[in-house]
C-alpha atoms as a PDB file:
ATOM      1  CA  UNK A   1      44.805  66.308  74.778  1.00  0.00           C
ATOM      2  CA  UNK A   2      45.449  63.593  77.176  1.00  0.00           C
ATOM      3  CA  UNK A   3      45.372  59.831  77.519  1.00  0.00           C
ATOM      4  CA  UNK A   4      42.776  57.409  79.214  1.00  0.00           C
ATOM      5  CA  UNK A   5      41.329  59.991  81.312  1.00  0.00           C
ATOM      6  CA  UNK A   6      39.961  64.062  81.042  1.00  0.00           C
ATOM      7  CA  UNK A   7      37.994  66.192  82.871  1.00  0.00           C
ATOM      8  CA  UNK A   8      35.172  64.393  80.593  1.00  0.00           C
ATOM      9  CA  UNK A   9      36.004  60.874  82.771  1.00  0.00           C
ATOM     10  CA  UNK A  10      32.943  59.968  84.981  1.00  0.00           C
ATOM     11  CA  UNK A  11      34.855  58.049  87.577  1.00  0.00           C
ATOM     12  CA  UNK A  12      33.042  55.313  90.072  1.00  0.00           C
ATOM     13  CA  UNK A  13      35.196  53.762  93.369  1.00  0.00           C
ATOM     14  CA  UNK A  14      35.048  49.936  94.016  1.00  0.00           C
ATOM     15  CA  UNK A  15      35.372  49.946  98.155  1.00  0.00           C
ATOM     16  CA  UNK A  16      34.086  53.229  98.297  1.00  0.00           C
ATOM     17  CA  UNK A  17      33.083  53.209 101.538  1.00  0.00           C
ATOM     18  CA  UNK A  18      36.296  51.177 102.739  1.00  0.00           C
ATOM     19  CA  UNK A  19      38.807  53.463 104.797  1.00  0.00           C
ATOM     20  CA  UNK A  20      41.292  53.671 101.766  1.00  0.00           C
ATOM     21  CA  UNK A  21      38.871  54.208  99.351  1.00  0.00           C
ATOM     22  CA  UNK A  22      37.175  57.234 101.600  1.00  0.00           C
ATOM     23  CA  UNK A  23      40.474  59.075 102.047  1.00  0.00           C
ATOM     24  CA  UNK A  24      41.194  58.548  98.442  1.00  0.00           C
ATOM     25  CA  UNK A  25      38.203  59.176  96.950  1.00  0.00           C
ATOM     26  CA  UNK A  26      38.170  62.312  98.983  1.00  0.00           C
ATOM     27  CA  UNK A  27      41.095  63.863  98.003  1.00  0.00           C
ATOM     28  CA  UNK A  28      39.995  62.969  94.031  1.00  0.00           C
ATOM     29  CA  UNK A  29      37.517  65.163  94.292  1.00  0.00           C
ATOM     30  CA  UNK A  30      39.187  68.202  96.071  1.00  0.00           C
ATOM     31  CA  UNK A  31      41.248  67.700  93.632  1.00  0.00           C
ATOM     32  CA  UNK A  32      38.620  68.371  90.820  1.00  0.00           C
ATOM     33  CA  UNK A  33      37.890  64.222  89.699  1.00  0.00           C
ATOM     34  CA  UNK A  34      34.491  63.405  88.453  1.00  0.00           C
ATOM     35  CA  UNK A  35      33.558  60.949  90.891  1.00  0.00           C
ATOM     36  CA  UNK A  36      30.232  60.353  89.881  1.00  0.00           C
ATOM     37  CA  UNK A  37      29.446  57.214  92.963  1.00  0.00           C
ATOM     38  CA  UNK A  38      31.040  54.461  93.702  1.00  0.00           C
ATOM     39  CA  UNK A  39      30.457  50.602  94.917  1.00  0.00           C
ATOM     40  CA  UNK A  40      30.352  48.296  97.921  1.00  0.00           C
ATOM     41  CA  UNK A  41      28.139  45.346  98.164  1.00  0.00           C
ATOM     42  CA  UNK A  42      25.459  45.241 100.749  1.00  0.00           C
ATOM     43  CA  UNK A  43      25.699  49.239 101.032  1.00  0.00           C
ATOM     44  CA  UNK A  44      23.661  50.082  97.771  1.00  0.00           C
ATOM     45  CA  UNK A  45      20.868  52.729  98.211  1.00  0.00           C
ATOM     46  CA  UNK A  46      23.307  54.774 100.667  1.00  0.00           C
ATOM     47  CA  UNK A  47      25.369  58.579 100.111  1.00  0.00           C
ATOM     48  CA  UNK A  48      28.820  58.401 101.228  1.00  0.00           C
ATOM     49  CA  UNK A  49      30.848  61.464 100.688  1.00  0.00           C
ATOM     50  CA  UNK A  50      27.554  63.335  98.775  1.00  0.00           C
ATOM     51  CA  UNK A  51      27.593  60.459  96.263  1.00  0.00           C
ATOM     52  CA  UNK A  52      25.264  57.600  95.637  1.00  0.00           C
ATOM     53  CA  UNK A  53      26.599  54.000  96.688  1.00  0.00           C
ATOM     54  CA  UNK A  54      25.573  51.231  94.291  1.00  0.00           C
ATOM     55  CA  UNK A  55      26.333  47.159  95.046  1.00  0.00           C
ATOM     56  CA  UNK A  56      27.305  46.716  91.861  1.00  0.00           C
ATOM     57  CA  UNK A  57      29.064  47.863  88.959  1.00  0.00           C
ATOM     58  CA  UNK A  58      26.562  47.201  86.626  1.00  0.00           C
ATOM     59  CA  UNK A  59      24.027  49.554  88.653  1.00  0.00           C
ATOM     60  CA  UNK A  60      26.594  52.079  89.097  1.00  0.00           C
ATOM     61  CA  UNK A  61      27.235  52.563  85.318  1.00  0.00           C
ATOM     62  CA  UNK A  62      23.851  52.239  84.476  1.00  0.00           C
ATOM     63  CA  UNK A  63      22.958  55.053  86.639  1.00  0.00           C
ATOM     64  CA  UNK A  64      25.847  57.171  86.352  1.00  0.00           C
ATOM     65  CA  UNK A  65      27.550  56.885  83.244  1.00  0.00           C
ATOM     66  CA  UNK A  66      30.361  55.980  84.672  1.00  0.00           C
ATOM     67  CA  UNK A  67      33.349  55.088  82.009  1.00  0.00           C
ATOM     68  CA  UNK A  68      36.322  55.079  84.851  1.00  0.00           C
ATOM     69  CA  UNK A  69      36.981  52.725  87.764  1.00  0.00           C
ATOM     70  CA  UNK A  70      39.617  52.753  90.439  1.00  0.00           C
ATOM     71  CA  UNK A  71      39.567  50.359  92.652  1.00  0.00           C
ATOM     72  CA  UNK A  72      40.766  49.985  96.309  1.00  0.00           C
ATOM     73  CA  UNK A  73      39.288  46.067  97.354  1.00  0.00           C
ATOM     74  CA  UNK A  74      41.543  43.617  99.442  1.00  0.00           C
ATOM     75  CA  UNK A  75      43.538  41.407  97.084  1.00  0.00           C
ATOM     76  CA  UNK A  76      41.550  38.525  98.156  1.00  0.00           C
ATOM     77  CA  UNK A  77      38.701  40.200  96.328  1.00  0.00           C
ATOM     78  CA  UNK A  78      40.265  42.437  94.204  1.00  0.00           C
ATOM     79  CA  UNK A  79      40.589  40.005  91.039  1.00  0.00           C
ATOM     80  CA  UNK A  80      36.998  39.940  90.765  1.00  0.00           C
ATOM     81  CA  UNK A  81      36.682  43.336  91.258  1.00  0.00           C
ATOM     82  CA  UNK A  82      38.404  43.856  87.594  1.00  0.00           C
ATOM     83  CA  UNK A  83      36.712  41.280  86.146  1.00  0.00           C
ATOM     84  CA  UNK A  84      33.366  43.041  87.367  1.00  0.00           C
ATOM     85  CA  UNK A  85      34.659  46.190  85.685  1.00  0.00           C
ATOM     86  CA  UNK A  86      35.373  44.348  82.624  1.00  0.00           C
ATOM     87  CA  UNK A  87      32.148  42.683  82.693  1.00  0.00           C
ATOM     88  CA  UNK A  88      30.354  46.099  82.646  1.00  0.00           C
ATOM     89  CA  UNK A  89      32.505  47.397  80.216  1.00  0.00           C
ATOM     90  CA  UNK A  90      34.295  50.205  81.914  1.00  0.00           C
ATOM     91  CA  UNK A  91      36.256  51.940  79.714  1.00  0.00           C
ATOM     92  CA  UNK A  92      39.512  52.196  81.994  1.00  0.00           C
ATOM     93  CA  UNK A  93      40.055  50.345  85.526  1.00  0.00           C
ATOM     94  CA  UNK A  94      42.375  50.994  87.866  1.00  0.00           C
ATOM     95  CA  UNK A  95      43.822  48.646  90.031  1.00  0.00           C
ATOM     96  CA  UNK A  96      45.930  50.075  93.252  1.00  0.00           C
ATOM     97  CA  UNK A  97      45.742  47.165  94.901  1.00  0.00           C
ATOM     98  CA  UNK A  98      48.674  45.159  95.949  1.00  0.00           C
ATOM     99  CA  UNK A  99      49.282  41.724  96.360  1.00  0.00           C
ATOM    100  CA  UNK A 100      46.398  40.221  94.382  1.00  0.00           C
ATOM    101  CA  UNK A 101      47.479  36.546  93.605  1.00  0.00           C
ATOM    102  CA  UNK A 102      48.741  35.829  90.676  1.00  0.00           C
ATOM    103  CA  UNK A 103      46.583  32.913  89.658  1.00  0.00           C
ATOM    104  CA  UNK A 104      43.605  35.864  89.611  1.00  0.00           C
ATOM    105  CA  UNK A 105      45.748  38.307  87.626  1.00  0.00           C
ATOM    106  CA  UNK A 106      46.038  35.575  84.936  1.00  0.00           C
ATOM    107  CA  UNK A 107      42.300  35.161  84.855  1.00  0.00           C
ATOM    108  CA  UNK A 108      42.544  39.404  84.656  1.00  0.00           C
ATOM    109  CA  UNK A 109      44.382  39.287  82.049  1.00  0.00           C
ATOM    110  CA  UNK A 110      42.600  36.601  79.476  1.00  0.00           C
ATOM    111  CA  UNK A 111      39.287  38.679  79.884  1.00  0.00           C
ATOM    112  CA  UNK A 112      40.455  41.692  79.099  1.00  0.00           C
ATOM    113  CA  UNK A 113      42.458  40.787  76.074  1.00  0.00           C
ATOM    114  CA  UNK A 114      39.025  40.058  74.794  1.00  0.00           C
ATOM    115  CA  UNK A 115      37.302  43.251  75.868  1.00  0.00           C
ATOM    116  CA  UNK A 116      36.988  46.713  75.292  1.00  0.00           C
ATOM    117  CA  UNK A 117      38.300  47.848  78.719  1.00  0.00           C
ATOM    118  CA  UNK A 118      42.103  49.188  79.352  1.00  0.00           C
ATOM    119  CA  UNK A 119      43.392  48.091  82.860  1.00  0.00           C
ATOM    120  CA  UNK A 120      46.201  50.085  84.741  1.00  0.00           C
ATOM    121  CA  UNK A 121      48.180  47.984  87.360  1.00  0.00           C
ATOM    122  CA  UNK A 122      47.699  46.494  89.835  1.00  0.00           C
ATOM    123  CA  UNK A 123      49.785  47.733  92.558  1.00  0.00           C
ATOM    124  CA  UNK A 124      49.814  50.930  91.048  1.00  0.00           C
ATOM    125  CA  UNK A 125      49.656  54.788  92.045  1.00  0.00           C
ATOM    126  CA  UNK A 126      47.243  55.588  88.929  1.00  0.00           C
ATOM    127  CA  UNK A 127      47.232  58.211  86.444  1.00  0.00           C
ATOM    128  CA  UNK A 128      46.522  61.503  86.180  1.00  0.00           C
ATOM    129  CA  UNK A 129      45.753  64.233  83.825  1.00  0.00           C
ATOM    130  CA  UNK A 130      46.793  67.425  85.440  1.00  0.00           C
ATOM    131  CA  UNK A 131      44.002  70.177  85.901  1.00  0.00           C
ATOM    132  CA  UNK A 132      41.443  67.518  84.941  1.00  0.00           C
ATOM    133  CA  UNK A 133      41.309  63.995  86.355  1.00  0.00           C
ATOM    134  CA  UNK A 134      43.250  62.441  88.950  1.00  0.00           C
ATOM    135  CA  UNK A 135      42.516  58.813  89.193  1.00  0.00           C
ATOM    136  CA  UNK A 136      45.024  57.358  91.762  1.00  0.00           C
ATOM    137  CA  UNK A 137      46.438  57.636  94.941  1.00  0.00           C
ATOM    138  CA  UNK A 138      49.707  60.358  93.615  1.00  0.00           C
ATOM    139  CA  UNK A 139      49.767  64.215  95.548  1.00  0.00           C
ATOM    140  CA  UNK A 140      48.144  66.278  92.638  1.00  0.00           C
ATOM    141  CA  UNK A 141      49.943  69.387  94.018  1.00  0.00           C
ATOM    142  CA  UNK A 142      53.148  67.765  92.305  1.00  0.00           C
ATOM    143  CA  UNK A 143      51.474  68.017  88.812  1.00  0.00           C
ATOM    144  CA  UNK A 144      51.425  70.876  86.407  1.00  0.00           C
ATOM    145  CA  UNK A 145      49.710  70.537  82.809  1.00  0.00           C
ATOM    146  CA  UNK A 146      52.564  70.596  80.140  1.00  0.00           C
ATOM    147  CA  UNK A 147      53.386  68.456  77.263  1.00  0.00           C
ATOM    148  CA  UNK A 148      55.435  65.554  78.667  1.00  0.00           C
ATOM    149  CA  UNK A 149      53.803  61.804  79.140  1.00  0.00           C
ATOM    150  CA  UNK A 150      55.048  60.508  81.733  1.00  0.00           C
ATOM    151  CA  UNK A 151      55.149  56.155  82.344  1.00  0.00           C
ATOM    152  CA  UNK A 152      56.512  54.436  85.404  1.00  0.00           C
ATOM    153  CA  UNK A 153      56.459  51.226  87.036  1.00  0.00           C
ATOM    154  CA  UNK A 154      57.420  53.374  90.258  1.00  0.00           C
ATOM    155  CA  UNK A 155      55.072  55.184  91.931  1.00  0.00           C
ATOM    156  CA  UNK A 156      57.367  56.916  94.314  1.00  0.00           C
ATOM    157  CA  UNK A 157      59.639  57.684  90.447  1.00  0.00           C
ATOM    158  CA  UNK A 158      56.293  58.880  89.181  1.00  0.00           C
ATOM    159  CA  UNK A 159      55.906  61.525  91.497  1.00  0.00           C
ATOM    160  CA  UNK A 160      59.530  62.532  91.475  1.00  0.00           C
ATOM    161  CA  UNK A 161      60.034  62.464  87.466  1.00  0.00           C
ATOM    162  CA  UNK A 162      56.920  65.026  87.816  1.00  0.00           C
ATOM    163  CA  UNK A 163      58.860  67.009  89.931  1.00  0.00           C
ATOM    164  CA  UNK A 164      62.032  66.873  87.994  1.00  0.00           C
ATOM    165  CA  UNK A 165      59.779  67.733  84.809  1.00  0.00           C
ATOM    166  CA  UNK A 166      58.132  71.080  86.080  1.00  0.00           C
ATOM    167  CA  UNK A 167      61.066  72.400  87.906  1.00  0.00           C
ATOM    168  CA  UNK A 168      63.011  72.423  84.493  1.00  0.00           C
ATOM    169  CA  UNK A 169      60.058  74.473  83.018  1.00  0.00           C
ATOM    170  CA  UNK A 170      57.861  71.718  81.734  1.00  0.00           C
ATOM    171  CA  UNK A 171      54.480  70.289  82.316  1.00  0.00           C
ATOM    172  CA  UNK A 172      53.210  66.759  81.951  1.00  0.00           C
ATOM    173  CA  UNK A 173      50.035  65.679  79.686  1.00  0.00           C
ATOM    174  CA  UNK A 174      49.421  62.379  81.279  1.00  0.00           C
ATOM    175  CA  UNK A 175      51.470  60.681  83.998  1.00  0.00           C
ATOM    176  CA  UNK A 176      50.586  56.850  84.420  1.00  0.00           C
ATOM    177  CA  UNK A 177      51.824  54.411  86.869  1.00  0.00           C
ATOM    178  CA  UNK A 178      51.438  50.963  85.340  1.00  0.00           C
ATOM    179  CA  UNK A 179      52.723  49.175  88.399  1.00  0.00           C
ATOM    180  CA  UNK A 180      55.109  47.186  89.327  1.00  0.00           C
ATOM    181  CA  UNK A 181      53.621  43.045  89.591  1.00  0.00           C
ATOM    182  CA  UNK A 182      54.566  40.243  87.680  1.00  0.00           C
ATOM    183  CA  UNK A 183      51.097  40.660  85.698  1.00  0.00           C
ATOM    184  CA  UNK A 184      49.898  44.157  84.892  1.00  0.00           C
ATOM    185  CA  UNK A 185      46.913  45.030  82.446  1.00  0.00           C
ATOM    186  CA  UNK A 186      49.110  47.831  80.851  1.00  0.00           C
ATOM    187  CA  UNK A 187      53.148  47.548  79.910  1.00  0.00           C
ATOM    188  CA  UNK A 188      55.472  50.180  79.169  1.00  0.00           C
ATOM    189  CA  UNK A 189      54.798  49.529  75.518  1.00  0.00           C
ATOM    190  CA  UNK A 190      50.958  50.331  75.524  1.00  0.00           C
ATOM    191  CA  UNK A 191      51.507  53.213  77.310  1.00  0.00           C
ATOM    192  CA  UNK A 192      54.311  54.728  74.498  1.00  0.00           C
ATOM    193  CA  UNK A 193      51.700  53.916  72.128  1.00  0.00           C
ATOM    194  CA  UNK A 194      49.088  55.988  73.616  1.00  0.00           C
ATOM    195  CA  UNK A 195      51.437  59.234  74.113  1.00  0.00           C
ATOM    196  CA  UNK A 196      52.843  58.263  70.652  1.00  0.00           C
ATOM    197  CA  UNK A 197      49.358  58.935  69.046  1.00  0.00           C
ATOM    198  CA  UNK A 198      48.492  61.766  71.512  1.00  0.00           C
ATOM    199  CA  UNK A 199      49.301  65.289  69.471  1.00  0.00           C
ATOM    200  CA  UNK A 200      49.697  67.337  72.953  1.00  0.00           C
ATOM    201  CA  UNK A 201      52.643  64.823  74.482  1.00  0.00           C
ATOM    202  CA  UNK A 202      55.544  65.875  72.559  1.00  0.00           C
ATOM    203  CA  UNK A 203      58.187  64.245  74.664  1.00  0.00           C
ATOM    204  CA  UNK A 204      58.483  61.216  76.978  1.00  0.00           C
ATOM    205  CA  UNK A 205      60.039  59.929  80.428  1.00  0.00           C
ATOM    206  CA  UNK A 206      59.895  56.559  80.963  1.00  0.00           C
ATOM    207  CA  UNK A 207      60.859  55.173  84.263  1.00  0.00           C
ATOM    208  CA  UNK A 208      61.425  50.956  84.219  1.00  0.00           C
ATOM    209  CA  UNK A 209      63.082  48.875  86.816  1.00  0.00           C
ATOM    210  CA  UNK A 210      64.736  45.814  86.911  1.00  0.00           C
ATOM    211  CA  UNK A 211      63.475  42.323  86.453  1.00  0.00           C
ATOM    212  CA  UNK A 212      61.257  41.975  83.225  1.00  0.00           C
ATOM    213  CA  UNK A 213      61.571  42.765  79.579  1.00  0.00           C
ATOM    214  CA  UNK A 214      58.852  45.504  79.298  1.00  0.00           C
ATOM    215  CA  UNK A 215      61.540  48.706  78.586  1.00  0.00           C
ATOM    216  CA  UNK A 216      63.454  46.650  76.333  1.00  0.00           C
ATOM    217  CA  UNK A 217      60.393  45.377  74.247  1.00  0.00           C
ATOM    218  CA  UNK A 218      59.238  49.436  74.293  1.00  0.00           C
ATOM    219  CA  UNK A 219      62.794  50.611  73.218  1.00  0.00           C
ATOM    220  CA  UNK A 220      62.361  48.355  70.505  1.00  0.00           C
ATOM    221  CA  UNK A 221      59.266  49.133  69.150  1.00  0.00           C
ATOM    222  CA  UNK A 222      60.234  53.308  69.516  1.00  0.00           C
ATOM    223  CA  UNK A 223      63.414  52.682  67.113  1.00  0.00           C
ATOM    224  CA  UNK A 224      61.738  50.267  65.059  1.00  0.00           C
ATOM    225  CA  UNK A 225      58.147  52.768  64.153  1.00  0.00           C
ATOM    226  CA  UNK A 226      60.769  55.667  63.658  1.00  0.00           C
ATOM    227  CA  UNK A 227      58.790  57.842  66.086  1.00  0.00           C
ATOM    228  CA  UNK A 228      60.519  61.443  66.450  1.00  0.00           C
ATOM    229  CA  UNK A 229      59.333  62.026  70.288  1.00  0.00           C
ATOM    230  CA  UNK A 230      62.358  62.243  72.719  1.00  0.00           C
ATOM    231  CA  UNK A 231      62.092  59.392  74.626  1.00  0.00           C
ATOM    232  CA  UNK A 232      64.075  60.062  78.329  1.00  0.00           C
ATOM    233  CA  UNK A 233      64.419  56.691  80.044  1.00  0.00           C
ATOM    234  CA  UNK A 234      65.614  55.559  83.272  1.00  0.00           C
ATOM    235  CA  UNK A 235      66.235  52.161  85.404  1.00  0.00           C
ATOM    236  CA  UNK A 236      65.547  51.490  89.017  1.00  0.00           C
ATOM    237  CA  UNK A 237      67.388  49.062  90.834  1.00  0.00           C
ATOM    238  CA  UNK A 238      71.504  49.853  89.442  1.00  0.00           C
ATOM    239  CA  UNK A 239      72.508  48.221  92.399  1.00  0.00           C
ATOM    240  CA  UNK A 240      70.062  45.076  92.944  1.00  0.00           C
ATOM    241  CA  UNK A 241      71.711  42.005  93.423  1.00  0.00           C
ATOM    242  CA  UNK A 242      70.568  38.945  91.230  1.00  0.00           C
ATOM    243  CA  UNK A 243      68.074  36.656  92.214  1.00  0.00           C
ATOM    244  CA  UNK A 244      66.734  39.513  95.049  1.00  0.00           C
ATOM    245  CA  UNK A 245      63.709  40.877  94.783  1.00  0.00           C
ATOM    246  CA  UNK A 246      63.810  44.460  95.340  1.00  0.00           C
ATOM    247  CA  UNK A 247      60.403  46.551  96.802  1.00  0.00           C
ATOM    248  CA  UNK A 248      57.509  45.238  93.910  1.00  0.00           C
ATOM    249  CA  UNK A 249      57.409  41.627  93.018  1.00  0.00           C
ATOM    250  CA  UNK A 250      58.482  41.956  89.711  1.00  0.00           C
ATOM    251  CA  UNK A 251      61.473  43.642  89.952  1.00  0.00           C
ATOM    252  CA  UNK A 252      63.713  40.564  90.555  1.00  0.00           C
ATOM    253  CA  UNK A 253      66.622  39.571  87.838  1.00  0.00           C
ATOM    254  CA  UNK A 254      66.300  36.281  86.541  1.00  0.00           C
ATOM    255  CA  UNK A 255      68.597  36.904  83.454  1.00  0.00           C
ATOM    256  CA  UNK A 256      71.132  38.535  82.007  1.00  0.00           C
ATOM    257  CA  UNK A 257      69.108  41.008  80.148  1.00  0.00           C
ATOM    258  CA  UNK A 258      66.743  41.884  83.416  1.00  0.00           C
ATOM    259  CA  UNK A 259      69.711  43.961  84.742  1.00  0.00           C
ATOM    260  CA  UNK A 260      69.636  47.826  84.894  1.00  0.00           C
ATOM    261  CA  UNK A 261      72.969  47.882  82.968  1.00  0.00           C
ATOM    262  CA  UNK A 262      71.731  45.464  80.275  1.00  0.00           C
ATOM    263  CA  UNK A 263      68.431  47.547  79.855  1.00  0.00           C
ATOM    264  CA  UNK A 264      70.033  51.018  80.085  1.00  0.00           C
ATOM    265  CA  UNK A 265      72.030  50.065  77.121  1.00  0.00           C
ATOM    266  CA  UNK A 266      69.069  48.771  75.083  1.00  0.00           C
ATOM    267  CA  UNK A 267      67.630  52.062  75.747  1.00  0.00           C
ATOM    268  CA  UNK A 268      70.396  53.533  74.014  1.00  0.00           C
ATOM    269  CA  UNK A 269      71.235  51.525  71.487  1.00  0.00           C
ATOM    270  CA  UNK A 270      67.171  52.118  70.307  1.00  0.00           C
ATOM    271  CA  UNK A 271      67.999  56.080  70.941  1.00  0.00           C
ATOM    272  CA  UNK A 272      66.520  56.627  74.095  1.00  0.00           C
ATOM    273  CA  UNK A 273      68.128  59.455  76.192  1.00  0.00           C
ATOM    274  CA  UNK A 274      69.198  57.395  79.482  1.00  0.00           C
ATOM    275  CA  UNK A 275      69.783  59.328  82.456  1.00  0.00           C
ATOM    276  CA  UNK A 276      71.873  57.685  85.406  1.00  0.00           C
ATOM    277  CA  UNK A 277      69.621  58.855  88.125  1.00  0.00           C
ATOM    278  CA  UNK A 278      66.677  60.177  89.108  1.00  0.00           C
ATOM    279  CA  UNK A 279      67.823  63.691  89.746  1.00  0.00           C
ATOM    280  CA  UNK A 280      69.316  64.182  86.062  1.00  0.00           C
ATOM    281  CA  UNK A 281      65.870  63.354  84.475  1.00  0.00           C
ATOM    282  CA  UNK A 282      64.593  66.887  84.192  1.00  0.00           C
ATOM    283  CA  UNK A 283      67.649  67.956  82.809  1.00  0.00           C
ATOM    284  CA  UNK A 284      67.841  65.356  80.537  1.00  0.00           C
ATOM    285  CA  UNK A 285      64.079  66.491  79.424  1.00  0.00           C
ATOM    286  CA  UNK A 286      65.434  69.696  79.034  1.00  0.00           C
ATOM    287  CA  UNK A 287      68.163  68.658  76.825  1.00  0.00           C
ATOM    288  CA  UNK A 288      65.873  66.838  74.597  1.00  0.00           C
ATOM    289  CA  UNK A 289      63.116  68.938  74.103  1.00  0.00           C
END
């Protein structure tokens, strides 16, 4: 099994015919993604890449099937991208776009409280099932099926957790990049759910940074629901100093408990397995499993 997305997902692209969503889109399906079409305004009734264009959402599910957006729109724009996913009620959106004002992302996030639809980032890499779907922007060559879930707020961490994970003789179910804004459509905490209920995923890495109280909340809930999945965590941004943001916008430390330290020792008092870097995590997986 998997989570969100399968070899099953019938995936559209909002800016399809854009330059990022062309090279993207492209390497999706050499890597073996569904794309089933995609959508840009004004461009409707075209091919592009051997698929049908659509202007809207709405006429791309209705003639594809499509259940699965990613979407590569400016941030201008990109708010009401979502919200047109939502609207049509895609299944799962994806959001790599970065920088989409926050005022929009608020608006984001009221609809789809109220809908049916499961939104990963913004300012994400994605998420990937390996062998079956890649819906993102992550090198798929990285990837090998296995039975670790894999949740970041990294993408660069994503890729190298993967890494870490099938060089110690592992393979990953699911690896999702919720990304790293202020205002994301999926926290660390929905994620653990998912791979919590998944019967394949038998062990977790989860990958936080500073700024934010998303691991703690998660570490929480894990020691709270008595869940017996190894959970391996780790914390970007051991060295930040406060009050600086560091890389995404909301890794910034505006209190005592956004630190690395503070949340690496949540993590363990909830019986995570921390490890101190990035190169320990696939022994730490190892370890655990």
């Amino acid at each position: 099994m998997s989570i969100l997305v399968n070899k099953d997902s019938k995936v559209i692209v909002q800016g399809f015919t854009g330059s990022e969503g062309t090279f993207h889109a492209t390497q999706m399906i050499e890597y073996g993604t569904n794309i089933v079409g995609g959508v840009t305004p004004g461009k409707g009734g075209n091919q592009h890449l051997h698929k049908p264009v659509y202007n809207t959402v709405y006429d791309a599910k209705k003639n594809t099937g499509a259940n699965v957006s990613i979407i590569f729109v400016p941030p201008a724009f990109a708010g009401d991208a979502i919200l047109e996913s939502i609207d049509s009620n895609i299944d799962v959106i994806v959001a790599i776009t970065e920088g989409i004002p926050v005022k929009d992302m608020i608006r984001v996030k009221s609809q789809i409280r109220n809908s049916n639809s499961t939104l990963i980032g913004p300012n994400c890499p994605g998420i990937i099932t390996p062998g079956e779907a890649k819906v993102g922007i992550m090198p798929g060559f990285v990837f090998r099926k296995g039975n670790i879930g894999i949740i970041s707020k990294s993408g660069t961490l994503t890729y190298e957790a993967a890494d870490q994970v099938v060089k110690s003789g592992f393979g990953i179910s699911t690896a999702i990049g919720i990304g790293g804004d202020p205002i994301v459509g999926t926290s660390t905490l929905d994620a653990i759910k998912l791979f919590m209920d998944d019967t394949d995923t038998e062990g977790i890495v989860m990958i936080g940074e500073i700024g934010g109280n998303y691991e703690a909340e998660a570490s929480k809930w894990i020691k709270e629901s008595g869940n017996k999945k190894p959970v391996i965590g780790f914390i970007a941004g051991q060295t930040a100093p406060k009050g600086k943001r560091m890389g995404h916008a909301g890794a910034i430390i505006g209190g005592k408990d956004d630190t690395a330290a503070a949340k690496m020792q949540i993590m363990r008092e909830c019986g995570l397995v921390v490890a101190e870097s990035p190169a320990n995590i696939g022994e730490q997986v190892k370890k655990s499993l």
